[in-house]
Protein backbone atom coordinates (compact mmCIF):
# COMPACT_ATOMS: atom_id res chain seq x y z
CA UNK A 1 16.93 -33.10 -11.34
CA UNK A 2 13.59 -31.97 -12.90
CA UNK A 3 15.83 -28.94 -14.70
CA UNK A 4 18.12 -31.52 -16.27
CA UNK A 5 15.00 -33.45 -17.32
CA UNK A 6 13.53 -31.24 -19.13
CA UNK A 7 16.54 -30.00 -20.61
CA UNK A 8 17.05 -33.35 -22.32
CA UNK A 9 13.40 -33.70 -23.32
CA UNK A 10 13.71 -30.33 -25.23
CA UNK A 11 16.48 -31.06 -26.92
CA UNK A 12 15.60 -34.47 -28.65
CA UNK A 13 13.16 -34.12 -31.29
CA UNK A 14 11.28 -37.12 -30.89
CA UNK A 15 9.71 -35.83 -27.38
CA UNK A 16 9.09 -32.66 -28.61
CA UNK A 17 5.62 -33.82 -30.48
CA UNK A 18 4.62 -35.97 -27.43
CA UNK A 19 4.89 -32.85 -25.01
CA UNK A 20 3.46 -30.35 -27.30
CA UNK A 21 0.83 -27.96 -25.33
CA UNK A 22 -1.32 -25.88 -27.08
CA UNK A 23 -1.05 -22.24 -26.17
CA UNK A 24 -4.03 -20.65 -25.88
CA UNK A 25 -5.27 -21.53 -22.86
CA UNK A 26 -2.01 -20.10 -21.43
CA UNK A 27 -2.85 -16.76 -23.28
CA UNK A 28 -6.40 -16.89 -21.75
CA UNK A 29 -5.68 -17.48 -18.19
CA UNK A 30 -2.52 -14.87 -18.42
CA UNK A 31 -4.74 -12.11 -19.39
CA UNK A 32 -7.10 -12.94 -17.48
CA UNK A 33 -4.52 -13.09 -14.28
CA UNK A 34 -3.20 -9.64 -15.38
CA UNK A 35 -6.47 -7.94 -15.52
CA UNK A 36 -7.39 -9.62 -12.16
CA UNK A 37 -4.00 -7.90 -10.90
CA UNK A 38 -4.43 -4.83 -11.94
CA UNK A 39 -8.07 -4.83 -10.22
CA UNK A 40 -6.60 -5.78 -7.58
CA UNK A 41 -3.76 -2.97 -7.37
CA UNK A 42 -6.70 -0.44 -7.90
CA UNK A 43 -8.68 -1.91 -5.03
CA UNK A 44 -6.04 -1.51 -2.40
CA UNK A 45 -4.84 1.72 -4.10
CA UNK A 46 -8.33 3.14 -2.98
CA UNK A 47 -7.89 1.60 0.53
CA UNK A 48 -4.42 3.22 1.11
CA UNK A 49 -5.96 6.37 -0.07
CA UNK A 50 -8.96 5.89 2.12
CA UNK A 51 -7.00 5.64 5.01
CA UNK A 52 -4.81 8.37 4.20
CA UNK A 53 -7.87 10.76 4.13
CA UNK A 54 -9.26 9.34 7.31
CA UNK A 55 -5.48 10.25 9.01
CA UNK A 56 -5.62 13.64 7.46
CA UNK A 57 -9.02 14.51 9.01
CA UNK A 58 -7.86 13.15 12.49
CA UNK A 59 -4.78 14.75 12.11
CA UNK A 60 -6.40 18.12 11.53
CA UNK A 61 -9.03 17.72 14.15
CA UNK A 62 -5.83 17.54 16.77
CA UNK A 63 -4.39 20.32 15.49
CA UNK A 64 -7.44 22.31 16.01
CA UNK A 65 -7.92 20.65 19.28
CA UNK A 66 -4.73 21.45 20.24
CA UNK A 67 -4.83 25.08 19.15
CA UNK A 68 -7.75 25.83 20.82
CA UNK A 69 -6.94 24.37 23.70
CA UNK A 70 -3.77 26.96 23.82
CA UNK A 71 -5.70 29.49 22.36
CA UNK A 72 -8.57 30.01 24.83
CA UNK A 73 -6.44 28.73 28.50
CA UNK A 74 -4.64 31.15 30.70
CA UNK A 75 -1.55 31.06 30.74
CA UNK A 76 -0.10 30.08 34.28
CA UNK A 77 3.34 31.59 33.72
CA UNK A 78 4.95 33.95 30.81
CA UNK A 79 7.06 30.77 29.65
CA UNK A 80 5.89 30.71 26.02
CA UNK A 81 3.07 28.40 24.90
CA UNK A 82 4.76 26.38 22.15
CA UNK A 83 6.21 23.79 24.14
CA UNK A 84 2.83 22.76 25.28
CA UNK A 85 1.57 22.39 21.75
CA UNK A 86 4.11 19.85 21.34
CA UNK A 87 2.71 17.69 24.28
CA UNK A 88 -1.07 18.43 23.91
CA UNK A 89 -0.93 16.49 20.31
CA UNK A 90 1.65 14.35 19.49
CA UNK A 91 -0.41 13.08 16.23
CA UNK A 92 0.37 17.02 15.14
CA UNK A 93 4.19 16.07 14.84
CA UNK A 94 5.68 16.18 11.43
CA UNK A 95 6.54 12.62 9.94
């Protein structure tokens, strides 16, 4: 209903000068919405990478864990040691 409405108001002339906006503030507040956006994008761009940084470290510190771990225990049979990596840190797997 409100399509059809304002269909028929832009079409006859006489309306057109009684609904006539002035476009500038529309200019205004759309830059200023896009900058705000793009802010916005950077500001959770640095979060993501943030957090990505933080999961690296952790990542790395179970690895190391993990190898050391393998590294510096005695081996209880000859079965080979991999396995056990595998179940020491899950975090290690790749994604």
């Amino acid at each position: 209903a409100f399509a059809s409405i304002a269909v028929y108001l832009s079409y006859k002339p006489r309306f057109a000068k009684a609904f006539a906006l002035n476009a500038l503030p529309h200019q205004l507040v759309g830059g200023f919405i896009g900058l705000l956006l793009v802010f916005r994008t950077n500001a959770a761009y640095a979060r993501f990478t943030d957090g990505r940084l933080i999961w690296a470290s952790v990542n790395t510190a179970s690895r190391d864990l993990a190898l050391s771990t393998v590294t510096y225990l005695a081996p209880r049979s000859q079965a080979p040691s991999r396995p056990y990596l595998a179940h020491i840190s899950p975090i290690s797997r790749p994604y």
